[in-house]
N, C-alpha and C. Protein backbone atom coordinates (compact mmCIF):
# COMPACT_ATOMS: atom_id res chain seq x y z
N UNK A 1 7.74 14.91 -7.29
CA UNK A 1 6.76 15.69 -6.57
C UNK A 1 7.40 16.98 -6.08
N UNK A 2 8.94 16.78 -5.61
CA UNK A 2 9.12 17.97 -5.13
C UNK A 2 9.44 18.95 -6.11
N UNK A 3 9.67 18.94 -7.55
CA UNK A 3 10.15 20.17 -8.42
C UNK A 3 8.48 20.24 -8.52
N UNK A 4 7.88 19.65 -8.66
CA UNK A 4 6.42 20.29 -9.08
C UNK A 4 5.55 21.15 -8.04
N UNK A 5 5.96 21.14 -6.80
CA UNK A 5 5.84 21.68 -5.69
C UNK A 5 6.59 22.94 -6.12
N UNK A 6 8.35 22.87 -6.49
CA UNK A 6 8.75 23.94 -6.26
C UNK A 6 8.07 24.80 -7.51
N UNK A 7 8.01 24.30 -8.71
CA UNK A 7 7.55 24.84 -9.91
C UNK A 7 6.42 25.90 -9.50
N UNK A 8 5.90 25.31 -8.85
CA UNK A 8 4.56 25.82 -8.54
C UNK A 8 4.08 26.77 -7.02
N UNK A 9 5.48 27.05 -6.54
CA UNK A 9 5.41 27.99 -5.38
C UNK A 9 4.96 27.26 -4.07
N UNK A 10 5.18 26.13 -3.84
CA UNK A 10 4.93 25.51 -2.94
C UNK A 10 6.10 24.61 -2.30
N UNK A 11 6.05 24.08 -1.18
CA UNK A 11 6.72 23.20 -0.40
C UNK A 11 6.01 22.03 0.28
N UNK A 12 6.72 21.03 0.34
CA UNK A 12 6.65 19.71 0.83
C UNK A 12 6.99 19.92 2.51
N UNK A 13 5.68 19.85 3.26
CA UNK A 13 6.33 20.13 4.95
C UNK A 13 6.40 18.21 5.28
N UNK A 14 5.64 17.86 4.79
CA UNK A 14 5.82 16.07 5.50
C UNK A 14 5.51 15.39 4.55
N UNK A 15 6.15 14.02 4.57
CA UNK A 15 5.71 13.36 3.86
C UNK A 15 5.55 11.79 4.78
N UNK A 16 4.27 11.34 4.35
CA UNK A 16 3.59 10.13 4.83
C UNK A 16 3.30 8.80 4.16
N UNK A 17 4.16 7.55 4.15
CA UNK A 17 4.00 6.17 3.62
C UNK A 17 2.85 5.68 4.28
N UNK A 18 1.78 5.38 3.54
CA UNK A 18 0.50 4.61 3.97
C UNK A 18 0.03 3.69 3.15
N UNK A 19 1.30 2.66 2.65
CA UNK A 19 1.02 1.59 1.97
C UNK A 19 -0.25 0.55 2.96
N UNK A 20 -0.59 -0.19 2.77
CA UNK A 20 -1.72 -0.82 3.35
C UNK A 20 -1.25 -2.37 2.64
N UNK A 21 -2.12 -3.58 3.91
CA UNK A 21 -2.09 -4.52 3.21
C UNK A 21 -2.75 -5.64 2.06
N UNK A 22 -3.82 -4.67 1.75
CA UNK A 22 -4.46 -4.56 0.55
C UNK A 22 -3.49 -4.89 -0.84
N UNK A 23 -2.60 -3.80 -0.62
CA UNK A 23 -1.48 -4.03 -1.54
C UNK A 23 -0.86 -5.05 -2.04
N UNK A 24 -0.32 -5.47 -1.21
CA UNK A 24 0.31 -7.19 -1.01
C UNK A 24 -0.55 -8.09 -1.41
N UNK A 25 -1.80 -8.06 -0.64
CA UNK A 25 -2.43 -9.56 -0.55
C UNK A 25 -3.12 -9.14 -2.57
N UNK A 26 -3.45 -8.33 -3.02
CA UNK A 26 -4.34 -8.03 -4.31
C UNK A 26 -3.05 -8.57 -5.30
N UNK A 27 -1.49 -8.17 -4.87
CA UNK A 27 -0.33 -8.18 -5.44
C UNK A 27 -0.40 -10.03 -5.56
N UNK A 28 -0.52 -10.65 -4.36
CA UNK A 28 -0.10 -12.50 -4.31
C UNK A 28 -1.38 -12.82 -4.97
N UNK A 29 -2.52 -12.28 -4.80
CA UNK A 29 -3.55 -13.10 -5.58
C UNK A 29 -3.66 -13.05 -7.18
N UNK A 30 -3.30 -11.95 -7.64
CA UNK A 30 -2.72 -11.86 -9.05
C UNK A 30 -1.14 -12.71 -9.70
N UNK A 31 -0.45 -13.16 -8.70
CA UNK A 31 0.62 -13.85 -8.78
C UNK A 31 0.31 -15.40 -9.65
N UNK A 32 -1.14 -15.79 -8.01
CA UNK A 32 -1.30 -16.73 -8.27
C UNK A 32 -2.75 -16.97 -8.97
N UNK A 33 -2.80 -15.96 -10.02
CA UNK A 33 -3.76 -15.61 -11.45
C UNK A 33 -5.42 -15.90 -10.43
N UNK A 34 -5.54 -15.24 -9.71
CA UNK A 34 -6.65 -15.10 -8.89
C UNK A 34 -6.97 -13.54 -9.10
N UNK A 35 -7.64 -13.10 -10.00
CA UNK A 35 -8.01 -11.93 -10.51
C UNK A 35 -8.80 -11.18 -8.88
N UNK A 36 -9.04 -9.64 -9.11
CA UNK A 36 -9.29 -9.34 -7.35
C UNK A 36 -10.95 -9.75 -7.37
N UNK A 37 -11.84 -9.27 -8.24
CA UNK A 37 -13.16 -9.87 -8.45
C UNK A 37 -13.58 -11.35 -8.98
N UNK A 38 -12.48 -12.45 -8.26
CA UNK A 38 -12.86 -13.88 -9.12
C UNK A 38 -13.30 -14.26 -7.69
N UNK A 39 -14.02 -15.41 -7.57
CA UNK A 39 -15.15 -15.75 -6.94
C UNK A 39 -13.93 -16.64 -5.93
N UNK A 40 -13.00 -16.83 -5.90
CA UNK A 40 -11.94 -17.37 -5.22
C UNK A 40 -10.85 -16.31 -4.00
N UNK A 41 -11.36 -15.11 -5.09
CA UNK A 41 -10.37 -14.02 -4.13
C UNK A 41 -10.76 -13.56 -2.91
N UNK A 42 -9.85 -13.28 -1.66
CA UNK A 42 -10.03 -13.00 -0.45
C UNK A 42 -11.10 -12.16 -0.68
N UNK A 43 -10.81 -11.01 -1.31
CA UNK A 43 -11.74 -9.80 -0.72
C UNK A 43 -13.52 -9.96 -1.34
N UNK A 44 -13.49 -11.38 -2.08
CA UNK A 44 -15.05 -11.92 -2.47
C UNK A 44 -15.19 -12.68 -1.66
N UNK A 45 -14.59 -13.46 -1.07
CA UNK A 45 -15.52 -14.40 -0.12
C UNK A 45 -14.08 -14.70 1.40
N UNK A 46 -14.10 -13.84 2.21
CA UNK A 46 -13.67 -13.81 3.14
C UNK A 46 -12.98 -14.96 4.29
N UNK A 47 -14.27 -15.82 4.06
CA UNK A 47 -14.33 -17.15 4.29
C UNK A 47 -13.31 -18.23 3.84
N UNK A 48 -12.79 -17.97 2.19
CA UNK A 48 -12.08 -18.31 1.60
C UNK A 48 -10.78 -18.23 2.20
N UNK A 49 -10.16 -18.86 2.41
CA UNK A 49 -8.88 -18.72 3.03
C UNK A 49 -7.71 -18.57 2.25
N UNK A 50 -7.19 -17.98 1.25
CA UNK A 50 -5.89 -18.27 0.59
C UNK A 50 -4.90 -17.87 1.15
N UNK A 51 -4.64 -17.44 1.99
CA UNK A 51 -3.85 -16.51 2.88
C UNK A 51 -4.18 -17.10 4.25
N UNK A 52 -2.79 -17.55 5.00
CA UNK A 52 -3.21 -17.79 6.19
C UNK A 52 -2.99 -16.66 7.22
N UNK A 53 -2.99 -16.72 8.68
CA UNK A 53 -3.34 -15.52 9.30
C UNK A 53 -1.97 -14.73 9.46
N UNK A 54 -1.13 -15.75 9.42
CA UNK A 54 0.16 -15.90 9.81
C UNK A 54 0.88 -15.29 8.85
N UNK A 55 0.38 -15.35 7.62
CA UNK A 55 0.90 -14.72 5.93
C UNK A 55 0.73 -13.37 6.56
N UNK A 56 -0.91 -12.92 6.20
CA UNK A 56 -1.13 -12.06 6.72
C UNK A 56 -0.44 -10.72 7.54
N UNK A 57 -0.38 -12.00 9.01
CA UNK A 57 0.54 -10.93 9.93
C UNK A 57 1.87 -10.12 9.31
N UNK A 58 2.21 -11.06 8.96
CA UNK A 58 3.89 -10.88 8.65
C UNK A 58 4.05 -10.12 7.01
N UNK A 59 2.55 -9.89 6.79
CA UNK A 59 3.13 -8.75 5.34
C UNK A 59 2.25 -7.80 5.90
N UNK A 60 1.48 -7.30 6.89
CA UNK A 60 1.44 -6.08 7.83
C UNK A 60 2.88 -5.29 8.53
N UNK A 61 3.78 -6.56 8.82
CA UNK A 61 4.82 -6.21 9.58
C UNK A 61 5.86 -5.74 8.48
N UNK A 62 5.85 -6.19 7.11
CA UNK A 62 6.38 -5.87 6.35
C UNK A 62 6.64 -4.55 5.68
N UNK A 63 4.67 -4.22 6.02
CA UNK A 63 4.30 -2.90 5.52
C UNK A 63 4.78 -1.98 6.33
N UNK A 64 4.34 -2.15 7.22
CA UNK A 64 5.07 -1.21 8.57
C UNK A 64 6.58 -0.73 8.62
N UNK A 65 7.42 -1.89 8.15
CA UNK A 65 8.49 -1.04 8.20
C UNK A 65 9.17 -0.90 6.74
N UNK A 66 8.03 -0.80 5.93
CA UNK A 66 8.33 0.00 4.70
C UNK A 66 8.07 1.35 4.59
N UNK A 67 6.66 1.27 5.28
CA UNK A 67 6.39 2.85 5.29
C UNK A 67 6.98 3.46 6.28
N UNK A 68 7.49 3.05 7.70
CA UNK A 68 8.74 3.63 8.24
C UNK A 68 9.78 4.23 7.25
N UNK A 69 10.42 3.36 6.28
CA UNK A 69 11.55 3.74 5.88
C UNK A 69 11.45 4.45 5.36
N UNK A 70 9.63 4.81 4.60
CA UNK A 70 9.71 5.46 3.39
C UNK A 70 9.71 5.28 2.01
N UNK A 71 9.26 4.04 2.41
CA UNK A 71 9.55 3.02 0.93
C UNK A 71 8.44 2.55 0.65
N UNK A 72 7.24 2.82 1.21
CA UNK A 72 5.66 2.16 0.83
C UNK A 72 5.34 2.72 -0.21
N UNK A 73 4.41 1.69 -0.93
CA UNK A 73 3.84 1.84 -2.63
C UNK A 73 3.30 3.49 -2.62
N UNK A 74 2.58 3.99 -1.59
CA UNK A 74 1.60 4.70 -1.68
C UNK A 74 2.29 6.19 -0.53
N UNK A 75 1.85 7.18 -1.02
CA UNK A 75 2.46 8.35 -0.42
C UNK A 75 1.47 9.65 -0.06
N UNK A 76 1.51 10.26 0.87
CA UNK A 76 0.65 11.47 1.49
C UNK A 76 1.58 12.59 1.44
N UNK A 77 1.55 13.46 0.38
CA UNK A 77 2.27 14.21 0.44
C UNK A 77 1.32 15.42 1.29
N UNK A 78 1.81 16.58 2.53
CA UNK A 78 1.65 17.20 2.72
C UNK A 78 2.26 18.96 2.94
N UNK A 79 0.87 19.74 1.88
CA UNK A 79 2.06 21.03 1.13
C UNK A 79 1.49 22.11 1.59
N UNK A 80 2.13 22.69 1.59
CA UNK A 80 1.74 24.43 2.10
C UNK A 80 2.95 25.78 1.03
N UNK A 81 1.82 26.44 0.92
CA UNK A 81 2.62 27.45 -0.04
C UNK A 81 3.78 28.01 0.47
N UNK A 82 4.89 28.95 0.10
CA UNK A 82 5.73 29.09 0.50
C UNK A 82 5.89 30.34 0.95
């Protein structure tokens, strides 16, 4: 990102990790061959429990200090010309 910034007359002023836990839980349900639209997966029937709360918590806390470090899946780059 950043030579294409520089390529292009621009600069990188911040950059922002906003992995989410979407990530994870879509990541374990494909693990355990639970496709994200199968009638079993969290985000179809809520109710469904495959994930306990406790899972949950603790791959929020995970996320958190990934995107602290800088290391989350997902990135906000913010640019301003130079």
């Amino acid at each position: 990102m950043e030579m294409l910034c520089i390529n292009a007359g621009l600069e990188i002023t911040k950059i922002k990790h906003d992995t989410e836990v979407f990530h994870f839980l879509a990541s374990e349900q494909y693990l355990r061959g639970i496709p994200l639209n199968d009638k079993n997966s969290f985000y179809v029937k809520k109710n469904h429990r495959i994930f306990s709360k406790e899972s949950i918590k603790n791959y929020r806390k995970q996320i958190a200090d990934l995107n602290d470090k800088l290391l989350g899946g997902d990135a906000c780059f913010y640019i301003k010309k130079k």
